[in-house]
PDB file of N, CA and C in Angstrom:
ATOM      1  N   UNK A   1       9.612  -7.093  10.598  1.00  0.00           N
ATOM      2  CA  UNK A   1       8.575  -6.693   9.654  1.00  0.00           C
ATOM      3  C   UNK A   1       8.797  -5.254   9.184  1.00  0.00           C
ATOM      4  N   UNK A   2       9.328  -4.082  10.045  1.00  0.00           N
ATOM      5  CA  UNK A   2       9.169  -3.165   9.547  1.00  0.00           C
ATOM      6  C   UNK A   2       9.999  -2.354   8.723  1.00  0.00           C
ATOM      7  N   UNK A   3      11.443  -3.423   8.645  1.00  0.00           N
ATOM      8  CA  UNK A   3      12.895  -3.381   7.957  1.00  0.00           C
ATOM      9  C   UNK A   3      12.397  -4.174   6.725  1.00  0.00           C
ATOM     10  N   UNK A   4      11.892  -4.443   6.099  1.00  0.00           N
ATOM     11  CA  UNK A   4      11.271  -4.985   5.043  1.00  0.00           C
ATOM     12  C   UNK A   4      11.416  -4.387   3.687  1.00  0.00           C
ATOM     13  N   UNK A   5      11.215  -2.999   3.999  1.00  0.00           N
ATOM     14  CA  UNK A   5      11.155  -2.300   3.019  1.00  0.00           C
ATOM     15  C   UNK A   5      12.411  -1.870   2.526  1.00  0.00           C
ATOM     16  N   UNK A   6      13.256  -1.566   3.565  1.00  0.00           N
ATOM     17  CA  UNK A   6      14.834  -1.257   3.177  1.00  0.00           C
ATOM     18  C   UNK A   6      15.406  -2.416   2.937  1.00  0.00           C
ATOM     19  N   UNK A   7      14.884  -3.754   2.956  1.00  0.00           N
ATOM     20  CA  UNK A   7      15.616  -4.733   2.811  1.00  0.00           C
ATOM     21  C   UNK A   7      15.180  -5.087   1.417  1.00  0.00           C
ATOM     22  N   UNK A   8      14.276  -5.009   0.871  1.00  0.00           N
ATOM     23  CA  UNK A   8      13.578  -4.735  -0.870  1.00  0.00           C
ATOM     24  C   UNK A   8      14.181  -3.832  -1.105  1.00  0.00           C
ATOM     25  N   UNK A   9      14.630  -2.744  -1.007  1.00  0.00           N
ATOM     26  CA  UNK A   9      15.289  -1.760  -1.508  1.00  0.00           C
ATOM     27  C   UNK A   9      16.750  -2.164  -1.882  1.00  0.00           C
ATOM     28  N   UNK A  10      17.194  -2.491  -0.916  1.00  0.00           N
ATOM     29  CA  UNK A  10      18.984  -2.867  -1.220  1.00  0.00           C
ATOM     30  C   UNK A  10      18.844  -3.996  -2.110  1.00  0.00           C
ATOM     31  N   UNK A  11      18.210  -4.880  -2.056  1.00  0.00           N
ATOM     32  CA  UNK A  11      18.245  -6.223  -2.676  1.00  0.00           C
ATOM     33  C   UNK A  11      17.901  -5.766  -4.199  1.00  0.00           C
ATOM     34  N   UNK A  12      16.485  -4.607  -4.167  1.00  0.00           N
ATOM     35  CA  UNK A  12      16.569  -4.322  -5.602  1.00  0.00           C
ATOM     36  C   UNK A  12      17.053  -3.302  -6.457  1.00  0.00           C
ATOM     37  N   UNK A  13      17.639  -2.085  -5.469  1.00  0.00           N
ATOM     38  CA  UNK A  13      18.342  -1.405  -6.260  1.00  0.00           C
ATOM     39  C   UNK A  13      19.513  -1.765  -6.818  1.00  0.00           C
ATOM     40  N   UNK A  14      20.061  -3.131  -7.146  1.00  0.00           N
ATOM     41  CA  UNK A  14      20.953  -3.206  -7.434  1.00  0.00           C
ATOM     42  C   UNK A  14      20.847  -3.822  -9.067  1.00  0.00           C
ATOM     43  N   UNK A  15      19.307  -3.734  -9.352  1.00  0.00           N
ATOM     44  CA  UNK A  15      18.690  -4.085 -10.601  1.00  0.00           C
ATOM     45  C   UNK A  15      18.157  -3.331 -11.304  1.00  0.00           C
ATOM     46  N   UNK A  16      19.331  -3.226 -12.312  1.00  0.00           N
ATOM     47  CA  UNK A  16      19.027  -1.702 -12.991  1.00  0.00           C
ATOM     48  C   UNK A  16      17.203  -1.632 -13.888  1.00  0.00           C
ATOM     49  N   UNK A  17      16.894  -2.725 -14.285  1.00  0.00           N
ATOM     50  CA  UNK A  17      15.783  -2.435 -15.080  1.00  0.00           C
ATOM     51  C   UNK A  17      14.305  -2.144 -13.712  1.00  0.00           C
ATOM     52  N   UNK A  18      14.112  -2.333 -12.653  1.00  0.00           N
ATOM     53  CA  UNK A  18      13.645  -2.051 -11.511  1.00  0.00           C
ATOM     54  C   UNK A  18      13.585  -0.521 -10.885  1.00  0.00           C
ATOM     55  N   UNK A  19      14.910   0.384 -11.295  1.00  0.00           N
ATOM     56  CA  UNK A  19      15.097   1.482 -11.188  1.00  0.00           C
ATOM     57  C   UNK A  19      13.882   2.341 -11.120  1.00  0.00           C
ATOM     58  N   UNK A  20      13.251   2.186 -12.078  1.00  0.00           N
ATOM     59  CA  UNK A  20      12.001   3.250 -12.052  1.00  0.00           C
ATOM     60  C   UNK A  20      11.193   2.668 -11.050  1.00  0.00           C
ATOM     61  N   UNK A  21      11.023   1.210 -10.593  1.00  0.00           N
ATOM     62  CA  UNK A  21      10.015   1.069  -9.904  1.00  0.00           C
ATOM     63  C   UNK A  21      10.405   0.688  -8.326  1.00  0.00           C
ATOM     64  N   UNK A  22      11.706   1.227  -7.873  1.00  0.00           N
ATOM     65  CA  UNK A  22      12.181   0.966  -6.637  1.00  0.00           C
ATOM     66  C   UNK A  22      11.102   1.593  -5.395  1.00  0.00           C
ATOM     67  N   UNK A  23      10.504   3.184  -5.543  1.00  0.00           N
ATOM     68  CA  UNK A  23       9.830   3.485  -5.169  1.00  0.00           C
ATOM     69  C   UNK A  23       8.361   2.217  -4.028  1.00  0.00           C
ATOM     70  N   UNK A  24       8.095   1.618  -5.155  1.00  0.00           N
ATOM     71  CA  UNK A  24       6.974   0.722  -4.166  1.00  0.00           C
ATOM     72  C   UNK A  24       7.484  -0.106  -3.195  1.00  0.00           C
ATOM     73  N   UNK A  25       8.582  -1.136  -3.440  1.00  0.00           N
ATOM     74  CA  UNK A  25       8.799  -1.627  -2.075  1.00  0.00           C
ATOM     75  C   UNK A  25       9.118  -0.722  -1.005  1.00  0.00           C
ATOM     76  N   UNK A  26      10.039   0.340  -1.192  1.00  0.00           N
ATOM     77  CA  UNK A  26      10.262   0.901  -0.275  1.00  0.00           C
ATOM     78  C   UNK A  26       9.628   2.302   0.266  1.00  0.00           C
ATOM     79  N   UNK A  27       8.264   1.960  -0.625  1.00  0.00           N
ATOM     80  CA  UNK A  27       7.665   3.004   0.301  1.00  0.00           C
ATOM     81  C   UNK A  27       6.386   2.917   0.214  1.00  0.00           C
ATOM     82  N   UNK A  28       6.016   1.539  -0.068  1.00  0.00           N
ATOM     83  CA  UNK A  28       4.554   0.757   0.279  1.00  0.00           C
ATOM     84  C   UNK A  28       3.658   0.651   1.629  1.00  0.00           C
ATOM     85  N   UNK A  29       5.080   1.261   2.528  1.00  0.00           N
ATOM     86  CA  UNK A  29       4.425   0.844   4.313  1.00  0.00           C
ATOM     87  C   UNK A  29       4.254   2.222   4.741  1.00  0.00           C
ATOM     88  N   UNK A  30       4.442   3.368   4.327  1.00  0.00           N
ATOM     89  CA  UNK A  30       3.932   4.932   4.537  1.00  0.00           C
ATOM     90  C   UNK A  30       2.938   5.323   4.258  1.00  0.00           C
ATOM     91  N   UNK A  31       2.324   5.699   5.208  1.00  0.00           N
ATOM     92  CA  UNK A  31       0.969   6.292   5.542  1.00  0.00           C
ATOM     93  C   UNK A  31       0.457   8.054   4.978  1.00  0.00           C
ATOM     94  N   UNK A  32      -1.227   7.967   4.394  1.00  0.00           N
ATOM     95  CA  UNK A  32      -1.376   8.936   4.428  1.00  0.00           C
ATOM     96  C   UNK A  32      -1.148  10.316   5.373  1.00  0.00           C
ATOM     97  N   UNK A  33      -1.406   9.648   6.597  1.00  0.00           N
ATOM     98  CA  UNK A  33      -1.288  10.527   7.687  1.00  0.00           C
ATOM     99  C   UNK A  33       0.204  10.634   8.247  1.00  0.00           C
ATOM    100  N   UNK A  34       1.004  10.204   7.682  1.00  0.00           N
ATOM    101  CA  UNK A  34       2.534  10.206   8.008  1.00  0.00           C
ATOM    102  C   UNK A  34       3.583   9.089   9.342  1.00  0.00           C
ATOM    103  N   UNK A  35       2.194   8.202   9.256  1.00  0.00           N
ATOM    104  CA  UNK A  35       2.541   7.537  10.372  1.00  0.00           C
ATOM    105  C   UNK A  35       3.043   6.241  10.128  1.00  0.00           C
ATOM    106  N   UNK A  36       3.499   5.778   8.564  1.00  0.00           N
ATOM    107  CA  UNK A  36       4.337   5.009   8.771  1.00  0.00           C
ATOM    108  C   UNK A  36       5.884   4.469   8.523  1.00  0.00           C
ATOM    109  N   UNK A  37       6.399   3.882   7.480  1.00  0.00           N
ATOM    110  CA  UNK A  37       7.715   3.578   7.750  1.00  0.00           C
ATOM    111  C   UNK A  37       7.810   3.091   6.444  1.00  0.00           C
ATOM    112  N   UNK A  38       9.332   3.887   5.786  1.00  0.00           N
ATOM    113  CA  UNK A  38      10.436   3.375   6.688  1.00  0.00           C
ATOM    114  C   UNK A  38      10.763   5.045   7.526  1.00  0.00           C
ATOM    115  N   UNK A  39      10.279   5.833   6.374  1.00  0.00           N
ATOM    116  CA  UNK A  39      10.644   7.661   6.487  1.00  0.00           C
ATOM    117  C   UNK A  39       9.960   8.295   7.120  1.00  0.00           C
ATOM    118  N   UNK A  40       8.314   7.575   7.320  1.00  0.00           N
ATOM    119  CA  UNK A  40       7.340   8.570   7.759  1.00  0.00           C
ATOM    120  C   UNK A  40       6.877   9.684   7.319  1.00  0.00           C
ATOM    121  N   UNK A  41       6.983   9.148   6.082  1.00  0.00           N
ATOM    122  CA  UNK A  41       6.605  10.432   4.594  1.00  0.00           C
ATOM    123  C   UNK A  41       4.771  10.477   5.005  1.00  0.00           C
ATOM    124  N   UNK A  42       4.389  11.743   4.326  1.00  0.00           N
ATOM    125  CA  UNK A  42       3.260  11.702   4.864  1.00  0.00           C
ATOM    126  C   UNK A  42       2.480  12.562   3.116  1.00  0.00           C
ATOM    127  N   UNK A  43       1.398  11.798   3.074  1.00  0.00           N
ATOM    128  CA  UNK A  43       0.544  12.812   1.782  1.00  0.00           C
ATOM    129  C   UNK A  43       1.267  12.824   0.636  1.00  0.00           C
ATOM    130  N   UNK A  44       1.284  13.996  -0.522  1.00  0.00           N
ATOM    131  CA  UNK A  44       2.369  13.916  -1.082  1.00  0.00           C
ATOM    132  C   UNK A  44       3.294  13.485  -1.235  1.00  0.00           C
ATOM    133  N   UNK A  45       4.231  13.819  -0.007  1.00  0.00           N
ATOM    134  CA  UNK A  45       5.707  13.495  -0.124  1.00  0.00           C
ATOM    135  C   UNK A  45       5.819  11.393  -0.520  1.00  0.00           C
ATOM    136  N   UNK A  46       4.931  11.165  -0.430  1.00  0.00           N
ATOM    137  CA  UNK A  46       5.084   9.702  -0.864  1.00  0.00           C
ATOM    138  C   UNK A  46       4.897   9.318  -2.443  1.00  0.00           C
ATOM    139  N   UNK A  47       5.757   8.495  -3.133  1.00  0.00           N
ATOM    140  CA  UNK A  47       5.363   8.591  -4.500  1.00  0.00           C
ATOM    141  C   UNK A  47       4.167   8.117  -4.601  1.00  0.00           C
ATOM    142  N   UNK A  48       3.763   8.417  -6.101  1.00  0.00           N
ATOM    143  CA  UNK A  48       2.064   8.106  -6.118  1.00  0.00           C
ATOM    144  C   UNK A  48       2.121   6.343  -6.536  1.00  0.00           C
ATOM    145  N   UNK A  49       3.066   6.084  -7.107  1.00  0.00           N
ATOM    146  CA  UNK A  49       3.376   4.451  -7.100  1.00  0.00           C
ATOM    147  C   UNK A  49       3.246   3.549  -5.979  1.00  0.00           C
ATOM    148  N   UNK A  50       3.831   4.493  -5.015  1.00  0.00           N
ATOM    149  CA  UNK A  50       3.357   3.424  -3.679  1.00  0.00           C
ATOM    150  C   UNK A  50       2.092   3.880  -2.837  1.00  0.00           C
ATOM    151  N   UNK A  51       1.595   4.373  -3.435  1.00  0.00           N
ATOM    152  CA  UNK A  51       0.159   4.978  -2.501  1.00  0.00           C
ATOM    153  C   UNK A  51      -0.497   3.778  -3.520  1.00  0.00           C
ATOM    154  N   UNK A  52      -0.926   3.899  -4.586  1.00  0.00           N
ATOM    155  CA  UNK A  52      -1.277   3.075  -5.278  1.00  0.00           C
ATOM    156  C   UNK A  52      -1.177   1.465  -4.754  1.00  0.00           C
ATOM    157  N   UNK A  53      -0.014   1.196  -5.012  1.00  0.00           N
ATOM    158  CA  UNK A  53       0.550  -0.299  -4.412  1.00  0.00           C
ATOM    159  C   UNK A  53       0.283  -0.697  -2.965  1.00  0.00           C
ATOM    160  N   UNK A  54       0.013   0.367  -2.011  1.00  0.00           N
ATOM    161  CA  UNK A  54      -0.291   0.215  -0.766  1.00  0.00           C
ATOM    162  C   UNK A  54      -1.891  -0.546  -0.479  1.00  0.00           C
ATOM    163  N   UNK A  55      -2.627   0.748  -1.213  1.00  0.00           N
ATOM    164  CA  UNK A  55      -4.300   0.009  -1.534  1.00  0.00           C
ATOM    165  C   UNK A  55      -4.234  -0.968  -2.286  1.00  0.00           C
ATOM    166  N   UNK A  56      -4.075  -1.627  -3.304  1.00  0.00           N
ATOM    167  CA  UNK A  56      -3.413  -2.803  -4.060  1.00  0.00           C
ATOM    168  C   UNK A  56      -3.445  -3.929  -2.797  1.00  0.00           C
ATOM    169  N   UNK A  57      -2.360  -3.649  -2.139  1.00  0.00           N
ATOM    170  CA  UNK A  57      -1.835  -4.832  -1.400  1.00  0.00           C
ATOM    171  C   UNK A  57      -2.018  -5.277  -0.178  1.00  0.00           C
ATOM    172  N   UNK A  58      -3.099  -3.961   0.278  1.00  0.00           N
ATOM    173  CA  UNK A  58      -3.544  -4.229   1.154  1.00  0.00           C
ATOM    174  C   UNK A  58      -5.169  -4.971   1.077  1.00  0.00           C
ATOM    175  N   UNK A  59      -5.888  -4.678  -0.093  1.00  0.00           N
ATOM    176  CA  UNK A  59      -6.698  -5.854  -1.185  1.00  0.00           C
ATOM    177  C   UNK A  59      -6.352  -7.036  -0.629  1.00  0.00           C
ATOM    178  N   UNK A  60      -5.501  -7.040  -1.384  1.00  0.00           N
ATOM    179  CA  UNK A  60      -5.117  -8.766  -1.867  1.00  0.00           C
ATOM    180  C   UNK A  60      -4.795  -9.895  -0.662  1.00  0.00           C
ATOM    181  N   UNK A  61      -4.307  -8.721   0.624  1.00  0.00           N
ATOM    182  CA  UNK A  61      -3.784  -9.350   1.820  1.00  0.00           C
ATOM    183  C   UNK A  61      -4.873  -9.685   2.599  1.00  0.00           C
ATOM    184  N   UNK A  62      -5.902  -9.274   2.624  1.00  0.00           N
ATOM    185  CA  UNK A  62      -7.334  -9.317   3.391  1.00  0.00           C
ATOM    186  C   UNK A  62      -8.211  -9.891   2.664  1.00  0.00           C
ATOM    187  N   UNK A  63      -8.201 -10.345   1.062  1.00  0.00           N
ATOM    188  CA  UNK A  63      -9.301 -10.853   0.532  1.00  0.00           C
ATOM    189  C   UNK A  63      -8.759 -12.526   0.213  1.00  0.00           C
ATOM    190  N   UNK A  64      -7.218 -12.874   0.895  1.00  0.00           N
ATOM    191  CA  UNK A  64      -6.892 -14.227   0.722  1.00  0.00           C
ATOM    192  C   UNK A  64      -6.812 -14.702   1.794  1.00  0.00           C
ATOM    193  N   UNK A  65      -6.937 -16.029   2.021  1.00  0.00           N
ATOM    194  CA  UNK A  65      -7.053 -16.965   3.041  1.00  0.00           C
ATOM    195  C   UNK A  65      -5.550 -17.043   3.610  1.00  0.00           C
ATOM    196  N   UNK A  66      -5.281 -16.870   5.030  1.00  0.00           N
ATOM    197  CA  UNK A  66      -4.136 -16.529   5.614  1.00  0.00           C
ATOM    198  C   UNK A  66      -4.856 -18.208   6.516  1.00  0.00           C
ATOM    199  N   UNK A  67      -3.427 -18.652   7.563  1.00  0.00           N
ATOM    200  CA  UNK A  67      -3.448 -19.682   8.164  1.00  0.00           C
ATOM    201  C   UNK A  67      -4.392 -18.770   9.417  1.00  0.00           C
ATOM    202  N   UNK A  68      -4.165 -17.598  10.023  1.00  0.00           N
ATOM    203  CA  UNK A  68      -4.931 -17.033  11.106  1.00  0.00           C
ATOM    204  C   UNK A  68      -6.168 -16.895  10.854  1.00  0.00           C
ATOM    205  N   UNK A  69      -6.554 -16.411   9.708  1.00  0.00           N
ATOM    206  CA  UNK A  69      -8.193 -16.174   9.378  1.00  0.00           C
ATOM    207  C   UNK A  69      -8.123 -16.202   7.962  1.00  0.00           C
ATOM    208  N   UNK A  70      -9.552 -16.373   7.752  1.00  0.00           N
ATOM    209  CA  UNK A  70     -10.365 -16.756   6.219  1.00  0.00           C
ATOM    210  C   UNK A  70     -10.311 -15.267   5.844  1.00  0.00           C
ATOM    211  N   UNK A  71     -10.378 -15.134   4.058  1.00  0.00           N
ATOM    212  CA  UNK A  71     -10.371 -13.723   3.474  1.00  0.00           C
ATOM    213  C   UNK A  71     -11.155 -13.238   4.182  1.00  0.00           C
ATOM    214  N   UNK A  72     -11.430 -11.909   4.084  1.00  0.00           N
ATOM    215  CA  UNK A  72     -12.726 -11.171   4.276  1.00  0.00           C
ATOM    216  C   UNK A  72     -13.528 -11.043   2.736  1.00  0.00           C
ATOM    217  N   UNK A  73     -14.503 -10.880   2.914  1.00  0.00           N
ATOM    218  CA  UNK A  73     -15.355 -10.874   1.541  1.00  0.00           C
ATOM    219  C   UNK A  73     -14.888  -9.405   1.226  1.00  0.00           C
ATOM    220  N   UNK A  74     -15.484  -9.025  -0.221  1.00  0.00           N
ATOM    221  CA  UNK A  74     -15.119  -7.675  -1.087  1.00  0.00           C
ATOM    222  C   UNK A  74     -15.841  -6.562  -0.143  1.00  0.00           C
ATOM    223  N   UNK A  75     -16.485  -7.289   0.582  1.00  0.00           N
ATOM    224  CA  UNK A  75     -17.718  -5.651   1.078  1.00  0.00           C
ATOM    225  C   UNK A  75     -17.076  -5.490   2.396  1.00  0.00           C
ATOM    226  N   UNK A  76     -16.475  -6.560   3.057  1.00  0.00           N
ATOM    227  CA  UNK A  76     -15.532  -5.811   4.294  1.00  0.00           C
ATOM    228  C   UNK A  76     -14.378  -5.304   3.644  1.00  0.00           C
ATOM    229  N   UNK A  77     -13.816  -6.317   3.076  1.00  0.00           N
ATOM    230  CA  UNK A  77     -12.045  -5.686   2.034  1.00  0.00           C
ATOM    231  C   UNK A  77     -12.705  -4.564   1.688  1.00  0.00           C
ATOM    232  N   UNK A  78     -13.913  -3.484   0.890  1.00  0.00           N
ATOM    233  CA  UNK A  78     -13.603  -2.173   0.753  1.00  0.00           C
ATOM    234  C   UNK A  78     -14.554  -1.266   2.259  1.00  0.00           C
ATOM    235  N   UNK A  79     -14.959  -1.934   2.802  1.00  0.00           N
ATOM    236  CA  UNK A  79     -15.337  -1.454   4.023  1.00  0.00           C
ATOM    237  C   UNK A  79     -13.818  -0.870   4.500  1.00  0.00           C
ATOM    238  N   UNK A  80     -12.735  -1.629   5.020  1.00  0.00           N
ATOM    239  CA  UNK A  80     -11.943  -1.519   5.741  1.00  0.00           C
ATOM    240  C   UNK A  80     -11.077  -0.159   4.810  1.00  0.00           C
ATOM    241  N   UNK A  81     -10.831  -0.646   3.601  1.00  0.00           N
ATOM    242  CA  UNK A  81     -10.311   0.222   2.760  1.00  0.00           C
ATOM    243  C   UNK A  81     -11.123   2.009   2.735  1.00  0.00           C
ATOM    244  N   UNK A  82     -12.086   2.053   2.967  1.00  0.00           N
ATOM    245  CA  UNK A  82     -12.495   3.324   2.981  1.00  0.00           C
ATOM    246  C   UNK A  82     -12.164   4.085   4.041  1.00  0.00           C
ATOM    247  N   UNK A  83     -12.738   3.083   5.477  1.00  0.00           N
ATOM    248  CA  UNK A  83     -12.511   3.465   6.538  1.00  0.00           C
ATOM    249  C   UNK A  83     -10.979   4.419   6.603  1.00  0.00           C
ATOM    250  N   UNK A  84     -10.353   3.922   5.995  1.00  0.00           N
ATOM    251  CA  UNK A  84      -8.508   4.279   5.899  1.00  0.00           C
ATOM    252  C   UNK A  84      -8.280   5.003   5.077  1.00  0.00           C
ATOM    253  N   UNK A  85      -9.012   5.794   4.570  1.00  0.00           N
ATOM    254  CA  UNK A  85      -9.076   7.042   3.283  1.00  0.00           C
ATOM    255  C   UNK A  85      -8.334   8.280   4.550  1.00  0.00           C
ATOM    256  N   UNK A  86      -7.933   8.714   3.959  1.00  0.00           N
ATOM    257  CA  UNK A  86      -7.442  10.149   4.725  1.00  0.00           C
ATOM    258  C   UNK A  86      -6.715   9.791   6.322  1.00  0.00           C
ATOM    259  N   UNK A  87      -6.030   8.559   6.068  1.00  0.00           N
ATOM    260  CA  UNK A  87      -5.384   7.946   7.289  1.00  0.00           C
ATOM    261  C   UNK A  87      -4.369   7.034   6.922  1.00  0.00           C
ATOM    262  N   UNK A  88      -4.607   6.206   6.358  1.00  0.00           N
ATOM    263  CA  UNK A  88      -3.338   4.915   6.118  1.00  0.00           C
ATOM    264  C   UNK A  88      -3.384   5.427   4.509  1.00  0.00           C
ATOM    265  N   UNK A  89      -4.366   5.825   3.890  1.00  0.00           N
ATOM    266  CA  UNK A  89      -4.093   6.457   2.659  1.00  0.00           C
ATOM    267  C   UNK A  89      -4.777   7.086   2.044  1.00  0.00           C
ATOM    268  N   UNK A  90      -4.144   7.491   1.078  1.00  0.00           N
ATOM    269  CA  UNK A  90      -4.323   8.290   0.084  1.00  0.00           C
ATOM    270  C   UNK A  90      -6.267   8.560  -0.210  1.00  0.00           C
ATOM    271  N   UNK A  91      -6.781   9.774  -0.107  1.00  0.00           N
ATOM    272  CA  UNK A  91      -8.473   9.776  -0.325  1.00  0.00           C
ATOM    273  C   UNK A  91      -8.638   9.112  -2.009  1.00  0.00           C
ATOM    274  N   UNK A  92      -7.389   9.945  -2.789  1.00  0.00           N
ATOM    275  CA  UNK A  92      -8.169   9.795  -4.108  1.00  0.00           C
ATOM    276  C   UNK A  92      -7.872   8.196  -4.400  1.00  0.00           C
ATOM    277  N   UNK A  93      -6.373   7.966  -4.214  1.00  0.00           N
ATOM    278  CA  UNK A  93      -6.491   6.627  -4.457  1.00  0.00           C
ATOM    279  C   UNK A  93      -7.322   5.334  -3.997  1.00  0.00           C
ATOM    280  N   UNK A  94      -7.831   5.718  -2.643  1.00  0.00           N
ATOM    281  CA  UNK A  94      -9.301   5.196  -2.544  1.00  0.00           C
ATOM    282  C   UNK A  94     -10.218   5.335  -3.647  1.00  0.00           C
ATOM    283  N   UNK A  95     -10.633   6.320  -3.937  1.00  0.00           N
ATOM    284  CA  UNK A  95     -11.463   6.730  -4.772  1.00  0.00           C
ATOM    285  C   UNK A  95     -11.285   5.902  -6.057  1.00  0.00           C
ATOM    286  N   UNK A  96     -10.339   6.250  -6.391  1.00  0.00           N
ATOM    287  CA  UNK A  96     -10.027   5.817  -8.020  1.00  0.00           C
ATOM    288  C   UNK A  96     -10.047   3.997  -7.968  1.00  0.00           C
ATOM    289  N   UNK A  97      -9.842   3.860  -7.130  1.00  0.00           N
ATOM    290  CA  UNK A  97      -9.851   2.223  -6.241  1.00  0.00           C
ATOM    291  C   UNK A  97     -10.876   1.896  -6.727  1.00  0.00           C
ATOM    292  N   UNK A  98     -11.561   2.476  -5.849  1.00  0.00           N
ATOM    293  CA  UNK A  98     -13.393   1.983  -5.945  1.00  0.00           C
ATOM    294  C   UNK A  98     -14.075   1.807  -7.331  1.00  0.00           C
ATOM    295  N   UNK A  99     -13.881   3.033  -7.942  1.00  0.00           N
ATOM    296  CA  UNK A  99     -14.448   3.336  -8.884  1.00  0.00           C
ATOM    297  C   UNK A  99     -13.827   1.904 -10.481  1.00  0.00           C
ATOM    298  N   UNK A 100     -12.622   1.942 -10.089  1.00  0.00           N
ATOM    299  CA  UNK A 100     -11.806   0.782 -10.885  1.00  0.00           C
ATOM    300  C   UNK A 100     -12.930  -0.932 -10.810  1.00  0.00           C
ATOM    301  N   UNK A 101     -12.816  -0.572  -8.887  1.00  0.00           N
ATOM    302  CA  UNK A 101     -13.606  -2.225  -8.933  1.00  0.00           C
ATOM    303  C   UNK A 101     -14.757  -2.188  -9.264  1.00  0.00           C
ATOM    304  N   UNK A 102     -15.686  -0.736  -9.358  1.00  0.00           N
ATOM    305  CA  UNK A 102     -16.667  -0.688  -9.978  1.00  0.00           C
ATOM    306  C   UNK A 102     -17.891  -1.228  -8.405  1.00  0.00           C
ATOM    307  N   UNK A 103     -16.914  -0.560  -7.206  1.00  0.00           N
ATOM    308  CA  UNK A 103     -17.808  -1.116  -6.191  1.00  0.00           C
ATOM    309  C   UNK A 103     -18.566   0.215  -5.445  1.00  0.00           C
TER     310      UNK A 103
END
């Protein structure tokens, strides 16, 4: 799971029209607080494409029906999402999150 990202990376840097957007796979799993992977980029140093794509996908992964458990409804999916502001990510992109879903 956690080679994932370098493994999207090789597979897609080799596609030139992707170029600009190589950034999110491979750096969708790094944390605000610097604690995750593949680099352990932390704040800043992460592009703002994958801070973005991180809250994004971490949405979509919790509000769909998985074989282990049923979605969570929108009010835990941004429950959980806030909780993780200034930790798994980005404050503003929380913010701008919220304000997008209008929640």
């Amino acid at each position: 799971m956690r080679r994932h990202p370098i493994y999207a990376y090789d597979m897609l840097a080799r596609i030139p029209y992707l170029e600009d957007a190589i950034d999110i796979p491979y750096y969708h799993h790094e944390r605000w607080d610097g604690a995750g992977y593949p680099r352990g980029l932390a704040g800043a140093e992460i592009p703002l494409s994958a801070r973005i794509f991180a809250v994004a996908d971490v949405w979509d992964a919790v509000r769909s029906n998985r074989p282990y458990r049923p979605a969570w409804s929108e009010e835990t999916a941004l429950t959980h999402i806030r909780q993780k502001a200034g930790s798994q990510f980005d404050p503003a992109v929380v913010q701008a999150f919220c304000a997008m879903m209008h929640l």
